[in-house]
Protein backbone atom coordinates (compact mmCIF):
# COMPACT_ATOMS: atom_id res chain seq x y z
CA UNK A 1 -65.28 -76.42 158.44
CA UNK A 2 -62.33 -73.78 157.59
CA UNK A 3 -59.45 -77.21 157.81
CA UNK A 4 -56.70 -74.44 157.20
CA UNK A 5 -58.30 -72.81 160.62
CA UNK A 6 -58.11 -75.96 162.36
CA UNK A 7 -55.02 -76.95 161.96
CA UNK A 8 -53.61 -73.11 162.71
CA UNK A 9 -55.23 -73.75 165.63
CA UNK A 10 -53.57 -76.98 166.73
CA UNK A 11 -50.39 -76.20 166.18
CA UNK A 12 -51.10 -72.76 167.89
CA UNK A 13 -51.24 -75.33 171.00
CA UNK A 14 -46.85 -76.88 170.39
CA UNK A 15 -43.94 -74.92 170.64
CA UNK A 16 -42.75 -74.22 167.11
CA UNK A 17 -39.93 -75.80 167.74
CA UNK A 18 -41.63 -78.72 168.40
CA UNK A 19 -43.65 -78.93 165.35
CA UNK A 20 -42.48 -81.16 162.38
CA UNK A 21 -43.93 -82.20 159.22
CA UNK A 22 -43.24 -85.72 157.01
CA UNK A 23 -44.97 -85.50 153.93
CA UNK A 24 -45.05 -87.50 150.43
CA UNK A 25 -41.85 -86.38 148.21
CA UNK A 26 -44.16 -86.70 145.14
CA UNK A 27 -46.02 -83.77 146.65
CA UNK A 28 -43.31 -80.94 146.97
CA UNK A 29 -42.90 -82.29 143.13
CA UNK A 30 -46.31 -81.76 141.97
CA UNK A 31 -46.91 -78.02 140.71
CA UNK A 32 -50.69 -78.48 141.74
CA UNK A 33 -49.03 -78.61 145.37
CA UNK A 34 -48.21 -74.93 145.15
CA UNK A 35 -50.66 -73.80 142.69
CA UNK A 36 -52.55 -70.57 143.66
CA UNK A 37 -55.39 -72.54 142.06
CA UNK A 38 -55.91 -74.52 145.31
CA UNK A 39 -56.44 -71.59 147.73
CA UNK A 40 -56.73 -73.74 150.97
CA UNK A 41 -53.64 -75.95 149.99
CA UNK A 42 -51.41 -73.02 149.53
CA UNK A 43 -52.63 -71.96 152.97
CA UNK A 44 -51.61 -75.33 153.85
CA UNK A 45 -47.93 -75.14 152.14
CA UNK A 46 -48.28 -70.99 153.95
CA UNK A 47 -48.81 -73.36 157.68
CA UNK A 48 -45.93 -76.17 157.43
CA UNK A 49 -43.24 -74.65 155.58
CA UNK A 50 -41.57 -72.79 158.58
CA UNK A 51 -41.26 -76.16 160.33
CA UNK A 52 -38.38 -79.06 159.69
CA UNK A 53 -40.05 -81.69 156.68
CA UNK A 54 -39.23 -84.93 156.38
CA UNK A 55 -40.23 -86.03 152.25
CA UNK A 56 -40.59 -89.73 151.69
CA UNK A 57 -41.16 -91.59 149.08
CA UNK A 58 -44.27 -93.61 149.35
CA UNK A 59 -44.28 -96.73 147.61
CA UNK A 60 -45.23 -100.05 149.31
CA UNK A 61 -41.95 -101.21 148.70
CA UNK A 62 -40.57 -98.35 151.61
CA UNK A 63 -43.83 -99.38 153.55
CA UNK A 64 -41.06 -100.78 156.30
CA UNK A 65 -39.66 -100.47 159.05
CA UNK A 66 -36.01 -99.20 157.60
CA UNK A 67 -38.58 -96.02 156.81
CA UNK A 68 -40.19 -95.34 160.37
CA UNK A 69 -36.22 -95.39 161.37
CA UNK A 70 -35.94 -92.63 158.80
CA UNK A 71 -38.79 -91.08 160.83
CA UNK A 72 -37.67 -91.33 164.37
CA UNK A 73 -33.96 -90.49 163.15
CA UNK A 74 -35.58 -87.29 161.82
CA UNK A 75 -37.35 -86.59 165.20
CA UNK A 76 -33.88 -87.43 167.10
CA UNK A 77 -31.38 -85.23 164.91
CA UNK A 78 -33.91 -82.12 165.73
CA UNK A 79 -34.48 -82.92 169.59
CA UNK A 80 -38.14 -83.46 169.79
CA UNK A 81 -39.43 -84.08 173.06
CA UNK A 82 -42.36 -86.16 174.28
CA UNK A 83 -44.55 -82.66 173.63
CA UNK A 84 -43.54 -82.71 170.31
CA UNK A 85 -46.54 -82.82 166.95
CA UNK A 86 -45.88 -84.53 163.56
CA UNK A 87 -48.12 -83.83 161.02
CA UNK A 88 -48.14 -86.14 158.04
CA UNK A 89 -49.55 -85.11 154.62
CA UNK A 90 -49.75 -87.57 152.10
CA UNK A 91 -51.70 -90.79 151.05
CA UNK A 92 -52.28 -93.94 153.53
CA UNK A 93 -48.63 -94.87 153.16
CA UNK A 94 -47.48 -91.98 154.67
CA UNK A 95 -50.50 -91.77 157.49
CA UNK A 96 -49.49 -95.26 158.41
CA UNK A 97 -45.86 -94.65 158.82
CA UNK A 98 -46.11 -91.02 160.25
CA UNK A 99 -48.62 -92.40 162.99
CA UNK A 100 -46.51 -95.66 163.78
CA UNK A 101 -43.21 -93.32 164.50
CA UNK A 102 -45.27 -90.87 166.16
CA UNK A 103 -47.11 -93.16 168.57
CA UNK A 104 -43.84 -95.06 169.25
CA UNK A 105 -41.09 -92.27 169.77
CA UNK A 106 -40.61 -91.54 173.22
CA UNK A 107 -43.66 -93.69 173.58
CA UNK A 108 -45.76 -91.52 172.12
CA UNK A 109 -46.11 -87.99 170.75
CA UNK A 110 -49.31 -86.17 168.88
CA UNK A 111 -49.61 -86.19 165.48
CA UNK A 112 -52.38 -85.09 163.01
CA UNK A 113 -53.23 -86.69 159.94
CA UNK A 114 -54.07 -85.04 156.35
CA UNK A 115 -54.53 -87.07 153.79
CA UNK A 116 -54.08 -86.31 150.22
CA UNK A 117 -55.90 -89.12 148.55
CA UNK A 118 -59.12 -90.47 148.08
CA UNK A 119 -58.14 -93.52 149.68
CA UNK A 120 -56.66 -91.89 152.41
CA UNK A 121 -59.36 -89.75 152.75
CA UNK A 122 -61.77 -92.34 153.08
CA UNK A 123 -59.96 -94.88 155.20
CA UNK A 124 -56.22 -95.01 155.85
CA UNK A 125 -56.40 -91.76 157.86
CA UNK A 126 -59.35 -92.65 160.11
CA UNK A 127 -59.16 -95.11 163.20
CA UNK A 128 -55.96 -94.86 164.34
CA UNK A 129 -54.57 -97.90 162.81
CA UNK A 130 -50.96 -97.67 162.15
CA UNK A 131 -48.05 -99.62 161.11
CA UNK A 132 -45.94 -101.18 158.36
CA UNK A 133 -45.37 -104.55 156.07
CA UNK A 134 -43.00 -106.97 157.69
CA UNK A 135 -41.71 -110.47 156.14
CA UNK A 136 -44.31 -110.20 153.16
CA UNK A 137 -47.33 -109.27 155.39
CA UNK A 138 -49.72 -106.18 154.82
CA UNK A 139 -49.50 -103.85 158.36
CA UNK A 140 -47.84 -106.66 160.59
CA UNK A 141 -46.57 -104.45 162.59
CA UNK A 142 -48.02 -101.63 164.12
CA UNK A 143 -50.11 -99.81 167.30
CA UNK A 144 -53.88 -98.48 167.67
CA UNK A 145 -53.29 -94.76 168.59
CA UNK A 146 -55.60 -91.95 167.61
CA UNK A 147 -54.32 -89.05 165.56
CA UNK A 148 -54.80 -85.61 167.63
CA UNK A 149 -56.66 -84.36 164.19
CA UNK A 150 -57.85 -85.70 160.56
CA UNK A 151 -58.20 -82.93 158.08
CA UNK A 152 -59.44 -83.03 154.66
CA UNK A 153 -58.79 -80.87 151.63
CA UNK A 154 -61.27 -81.76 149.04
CA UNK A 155 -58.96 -79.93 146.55
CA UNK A 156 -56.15 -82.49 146.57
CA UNK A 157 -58.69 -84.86 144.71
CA UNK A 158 -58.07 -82.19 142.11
CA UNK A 159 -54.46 -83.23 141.91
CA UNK A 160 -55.40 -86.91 141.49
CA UNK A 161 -55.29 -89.71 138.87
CA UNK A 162 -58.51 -91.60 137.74
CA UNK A 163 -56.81 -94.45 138.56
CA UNK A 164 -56.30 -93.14 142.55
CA UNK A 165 -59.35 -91.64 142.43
CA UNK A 166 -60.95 -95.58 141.85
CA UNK A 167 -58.87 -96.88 144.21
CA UNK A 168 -59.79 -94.91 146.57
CA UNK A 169 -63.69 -95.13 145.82
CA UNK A 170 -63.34 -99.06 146.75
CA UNK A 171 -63.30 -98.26 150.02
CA UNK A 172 -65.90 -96.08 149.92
CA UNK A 173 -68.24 -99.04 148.07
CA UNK A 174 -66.72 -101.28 150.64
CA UNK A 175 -68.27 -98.63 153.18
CA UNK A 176 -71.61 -98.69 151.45
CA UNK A 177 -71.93 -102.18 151.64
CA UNK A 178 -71.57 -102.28 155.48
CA UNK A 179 -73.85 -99.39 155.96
CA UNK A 180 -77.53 -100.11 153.75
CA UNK A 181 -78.79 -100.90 150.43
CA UNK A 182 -80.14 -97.51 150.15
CA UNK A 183 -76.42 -96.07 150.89
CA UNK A 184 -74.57 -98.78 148.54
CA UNK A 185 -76.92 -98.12 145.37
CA UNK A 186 -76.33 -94.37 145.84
CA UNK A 187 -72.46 -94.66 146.16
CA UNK A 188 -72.69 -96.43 142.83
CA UNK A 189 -75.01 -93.62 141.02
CA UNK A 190 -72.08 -91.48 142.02
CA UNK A 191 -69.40 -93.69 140.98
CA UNK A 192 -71.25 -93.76 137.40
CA UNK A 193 -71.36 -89.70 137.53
CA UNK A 194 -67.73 -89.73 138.51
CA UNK A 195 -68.51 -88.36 141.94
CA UNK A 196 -66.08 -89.08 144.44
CA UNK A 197 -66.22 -85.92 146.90
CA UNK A 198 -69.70 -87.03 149.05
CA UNK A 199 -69.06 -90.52 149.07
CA UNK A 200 -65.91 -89.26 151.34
CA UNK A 201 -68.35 -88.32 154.36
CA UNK A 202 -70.28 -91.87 153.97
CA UNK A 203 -67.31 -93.66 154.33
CA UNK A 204 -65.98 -91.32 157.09
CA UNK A 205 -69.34 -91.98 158.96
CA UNK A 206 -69.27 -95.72 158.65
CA UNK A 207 -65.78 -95.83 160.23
CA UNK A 208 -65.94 -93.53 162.82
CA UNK A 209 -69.82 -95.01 164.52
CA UNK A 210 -67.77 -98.51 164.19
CA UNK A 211 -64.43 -97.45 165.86
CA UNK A 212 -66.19 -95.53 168.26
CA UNK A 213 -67.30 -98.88 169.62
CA UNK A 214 -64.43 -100.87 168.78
CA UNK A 215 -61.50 -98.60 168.95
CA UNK A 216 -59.12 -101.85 169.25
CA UNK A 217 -60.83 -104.44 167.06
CA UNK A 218 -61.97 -106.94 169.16
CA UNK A 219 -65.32 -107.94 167.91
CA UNK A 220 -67.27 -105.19 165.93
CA UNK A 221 -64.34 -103.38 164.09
CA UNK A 222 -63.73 -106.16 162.62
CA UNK A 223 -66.30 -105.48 160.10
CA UNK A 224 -63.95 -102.69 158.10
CA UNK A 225 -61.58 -105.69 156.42
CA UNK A 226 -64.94 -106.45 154.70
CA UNK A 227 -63.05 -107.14 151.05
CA UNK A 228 -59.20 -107.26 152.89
CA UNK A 229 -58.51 -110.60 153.48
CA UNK A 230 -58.52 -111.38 149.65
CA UNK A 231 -57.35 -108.09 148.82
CA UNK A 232 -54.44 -107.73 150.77
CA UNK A 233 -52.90 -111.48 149.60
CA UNK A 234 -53.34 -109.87 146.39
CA UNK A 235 -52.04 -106.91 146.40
CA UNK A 236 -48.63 -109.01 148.28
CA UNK A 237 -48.40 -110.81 145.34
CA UNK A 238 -48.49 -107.88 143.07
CA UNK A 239 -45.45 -106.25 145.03
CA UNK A 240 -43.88 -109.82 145.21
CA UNK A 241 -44.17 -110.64 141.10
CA UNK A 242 -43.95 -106.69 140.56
CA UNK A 243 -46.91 -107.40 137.55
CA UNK A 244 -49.85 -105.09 137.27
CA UNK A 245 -47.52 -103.00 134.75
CA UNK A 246 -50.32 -101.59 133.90
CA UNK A 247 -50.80 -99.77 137.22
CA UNK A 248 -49.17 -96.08 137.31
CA UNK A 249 -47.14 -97.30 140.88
CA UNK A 250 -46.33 -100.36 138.80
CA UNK A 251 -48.03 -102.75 141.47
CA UNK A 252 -51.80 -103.16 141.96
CA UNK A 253 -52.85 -100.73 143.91
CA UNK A 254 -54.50 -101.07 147.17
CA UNK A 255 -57.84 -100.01 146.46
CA UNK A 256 -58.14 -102.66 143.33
CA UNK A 257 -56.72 -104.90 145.10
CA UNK A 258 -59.68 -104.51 148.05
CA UNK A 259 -62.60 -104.14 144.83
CA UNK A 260 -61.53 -108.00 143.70
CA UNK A 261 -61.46 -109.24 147.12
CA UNK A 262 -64.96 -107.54 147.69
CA UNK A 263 -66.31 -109.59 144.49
CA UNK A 264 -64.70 -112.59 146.16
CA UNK A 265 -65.72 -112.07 149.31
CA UNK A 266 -69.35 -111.75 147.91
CA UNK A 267 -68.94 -114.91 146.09
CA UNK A 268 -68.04 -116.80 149.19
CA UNK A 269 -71.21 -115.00 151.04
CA UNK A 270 -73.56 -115.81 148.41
CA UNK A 271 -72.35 -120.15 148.29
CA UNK A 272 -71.82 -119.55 152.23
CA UNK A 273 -74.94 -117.38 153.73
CA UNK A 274 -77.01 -116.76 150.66
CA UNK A 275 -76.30 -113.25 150.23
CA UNK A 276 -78.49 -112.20 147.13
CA UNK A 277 -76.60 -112.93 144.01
CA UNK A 278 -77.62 -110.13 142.50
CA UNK A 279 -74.90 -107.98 145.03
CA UNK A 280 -72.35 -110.93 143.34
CA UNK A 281 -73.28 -109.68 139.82
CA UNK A 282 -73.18 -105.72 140.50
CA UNK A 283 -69.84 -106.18 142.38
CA UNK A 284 -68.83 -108.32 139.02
CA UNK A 285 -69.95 -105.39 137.05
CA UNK A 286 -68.19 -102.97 139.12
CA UNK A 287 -64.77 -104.79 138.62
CA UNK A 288 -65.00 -105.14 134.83
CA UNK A 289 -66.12 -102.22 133.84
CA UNK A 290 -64.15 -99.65 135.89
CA UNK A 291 -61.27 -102.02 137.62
CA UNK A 292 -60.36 -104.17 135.06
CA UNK A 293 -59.84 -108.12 135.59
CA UNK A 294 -57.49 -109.71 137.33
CA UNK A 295 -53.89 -109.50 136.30
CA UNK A 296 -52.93 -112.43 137.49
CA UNK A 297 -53.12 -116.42 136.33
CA UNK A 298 -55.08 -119.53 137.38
CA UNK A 299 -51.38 -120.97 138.73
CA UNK A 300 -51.03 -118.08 141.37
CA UNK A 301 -54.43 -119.47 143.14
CA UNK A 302 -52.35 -121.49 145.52
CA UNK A 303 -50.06 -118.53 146.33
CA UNK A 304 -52.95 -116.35 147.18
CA UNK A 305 -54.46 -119.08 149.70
CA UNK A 306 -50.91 -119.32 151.15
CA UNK A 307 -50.79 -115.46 151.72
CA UNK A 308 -54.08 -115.37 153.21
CA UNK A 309 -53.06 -118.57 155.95
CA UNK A 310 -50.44 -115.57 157.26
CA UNK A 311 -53.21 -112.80 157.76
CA UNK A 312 -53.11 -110.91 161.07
CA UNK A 313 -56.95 -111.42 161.29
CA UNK A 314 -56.81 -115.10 161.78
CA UNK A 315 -56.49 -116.27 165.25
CA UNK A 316 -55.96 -120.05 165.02
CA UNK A 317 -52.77 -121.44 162.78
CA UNK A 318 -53.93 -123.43 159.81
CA UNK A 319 -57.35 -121.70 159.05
CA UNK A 320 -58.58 -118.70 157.46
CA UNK A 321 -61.37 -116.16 158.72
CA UNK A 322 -63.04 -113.58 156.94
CA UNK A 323 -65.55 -110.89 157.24
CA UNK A 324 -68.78 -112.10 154.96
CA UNK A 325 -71.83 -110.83 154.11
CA UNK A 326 -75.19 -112.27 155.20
CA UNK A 327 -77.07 -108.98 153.55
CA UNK A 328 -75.84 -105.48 152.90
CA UNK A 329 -75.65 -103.68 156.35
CA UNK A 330 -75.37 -107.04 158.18
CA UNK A 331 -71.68 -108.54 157.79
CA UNK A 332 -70.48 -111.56 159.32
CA UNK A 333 -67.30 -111.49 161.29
CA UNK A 334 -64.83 -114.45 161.73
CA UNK A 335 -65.96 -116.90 159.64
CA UNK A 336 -63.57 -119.77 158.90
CA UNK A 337 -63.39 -120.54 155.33
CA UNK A 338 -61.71 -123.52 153.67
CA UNK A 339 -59.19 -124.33 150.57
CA UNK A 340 -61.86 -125.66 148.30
CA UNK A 341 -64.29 -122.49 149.11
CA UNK A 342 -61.56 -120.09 148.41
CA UNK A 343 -60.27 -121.86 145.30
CA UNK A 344 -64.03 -122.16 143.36
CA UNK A 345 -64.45 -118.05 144.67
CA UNK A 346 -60.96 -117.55 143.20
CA UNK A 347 -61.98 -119.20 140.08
CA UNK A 348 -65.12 -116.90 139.83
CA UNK A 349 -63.05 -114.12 140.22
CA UNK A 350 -60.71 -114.98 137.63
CA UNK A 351 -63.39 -116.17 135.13
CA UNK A 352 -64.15 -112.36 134.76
């Protein structure tokens, strides 16, 4: 697939006037953006730069909804009508954000997604989902709307950390986990050989048969916050504290944050529906050797149960539901767990 083709061809479909582009500021900062090096992402830079370009900053922190205002105040000031297309390059922050202004302003215009990280990549820019934090809650606000197009450029993994590049491989274990044991044990061969690339179309797969089914989560697509209901009260009170100095952003980043709430989620599974302890250890494994442990303390347990009692996924006030695993390839959706259960898997997790 020629992506550079593609999207020519899309936006071959808009007026040019109608065309706009918001895009990660760190990008237009980045010489590898503009780098003759990267053929197809200087035919990229060759396709958007004639049209008006919004740059953001995307941190978590602007993850709100002061920053889709910035969006639709950018659409407003240069008249763009309900035929308009936004095309959003960047990680998942900027995916989310893009696709919640686009799918909101005027009701809804077309946008296309590409995504410039691993993470985004595998996940964020798949599905639809979009949205932003509100009142200390991970994507509380936001609409199901497909993007018109998601196109990858395998070279902007070139441009990456090691540290994105793991985050973004979470999801992609995450992925493997859902799929078969066949499919997990060969996304961890490649994590081992540092091969991120074809673990991208795996994930990609596993998302797309599940949303194709579910496209508005209500039963099977479910199954993708595998590892989020842990992972997101984490990563809430990473941005709360600000810890995790140790983390380039300078908060945990979302793909860690989703590998420790995988090893806690398989924890729960394996005291809960006797998923082989043996996926406990290897997830254990995972975390220590290429994550790190948790940077947090045993007096922030509480805290993280609190955060979780305020996820979007649970449907009753006062309990907690998760997506568990009863084997690899056969996850369990909506299954209420309590304090003490989430306080001895927290306790695992932390023992690391």
């Amino acid at each position: 697939m020629n992506n550079c083709s593609d999207l020519s061809l899309i936006v071959s479909q808009y007026d040019p006037r109608q065309v706009f582009v918001v895009i990660d500021s760190a990008l237009e900062l980045c010489p590898d953006y503009k780098n003759q090096n990267y053929s197809n992402i200087s035919e990229l830079v060759n396709i958007t730069s004639g049209f008006p370009t919004l740059c953001l900053e995307a941190k978590e922190m602007n993850k709100t909804l002061k920053t889709v205002e910035q969006i639709w105040n950018f659409l407003f000031d240069h008249h763009a009508t309900r035929k308009a297309l936004l095309i959003n390059i960047g990680g998942g922050i900027i995916c989310d954000l893009g696709g919640f202004a686009a799918s909101t302003y005027k009701r809804g215009i077309d946008y296309v997604n590409i995504p410039t990280t691993l993470l985004s990549m595998s996940d964020a820019a798949w599905g639809g989902k979009t949205g932003f934090n509100y009142r200390g809650m991970k994507n509380a606000i936001g609409v199901i709307r497909q993007p018109k197009a998601t196109l990858i450029f395998p070279s902007w993994l070139d441009t990456l950390s090691e540290q994105e590049k793991l985050s973004g491989y979470a999801e992609i274990i995450k992925c493997g986990l859902l799929k078969d044991s066949t499919t997990f044990h060969t996304i961890l061969r490649a994590l081992e050989d540092r091969d991120y690339v074809n673990g991208i179309a795996v994930a990609v797969e596993v998302k797309q048969s599940v949303v194709r089914e579910d496209p508005n989560e209500q039963s099977l697509r479910k199954v993708l916050n595998l590892g989020h209901s842990v992972g997101h009260a984490i990563e809430e009170l990473g941005i709360r504290n600000a810890s995790g100095t140790k983390y380039t952003q300078g908060v945990i980043p979302h793909g860690y944050a989703v590998l420790y709430g995988l090893v806690a989620m398989a924890y729960l599974s394996h005291i809960l529906l006797g998923l082989d302890r043996r996926i406990v250890t290897t997830l254990s494994h995972i975390m220590v050797e290429y994550y790190g442990r948790m940077p947090f303390q045993c007096k922030d347990y509480k805290e993280i149960i609190n955060l979780m009692y305020c996820d979007k996924k649970n449907e009753h006030e006062g309990e907690i539901r998760m997506v568990l695993l009863r084997h690899i390839g056969e996850p369990v959706t909506d299954q209420i767990v309590h304090e003490e259960e989430l306080m001895e898997s927290l306790e695992y997790l932390f023992s690391l």
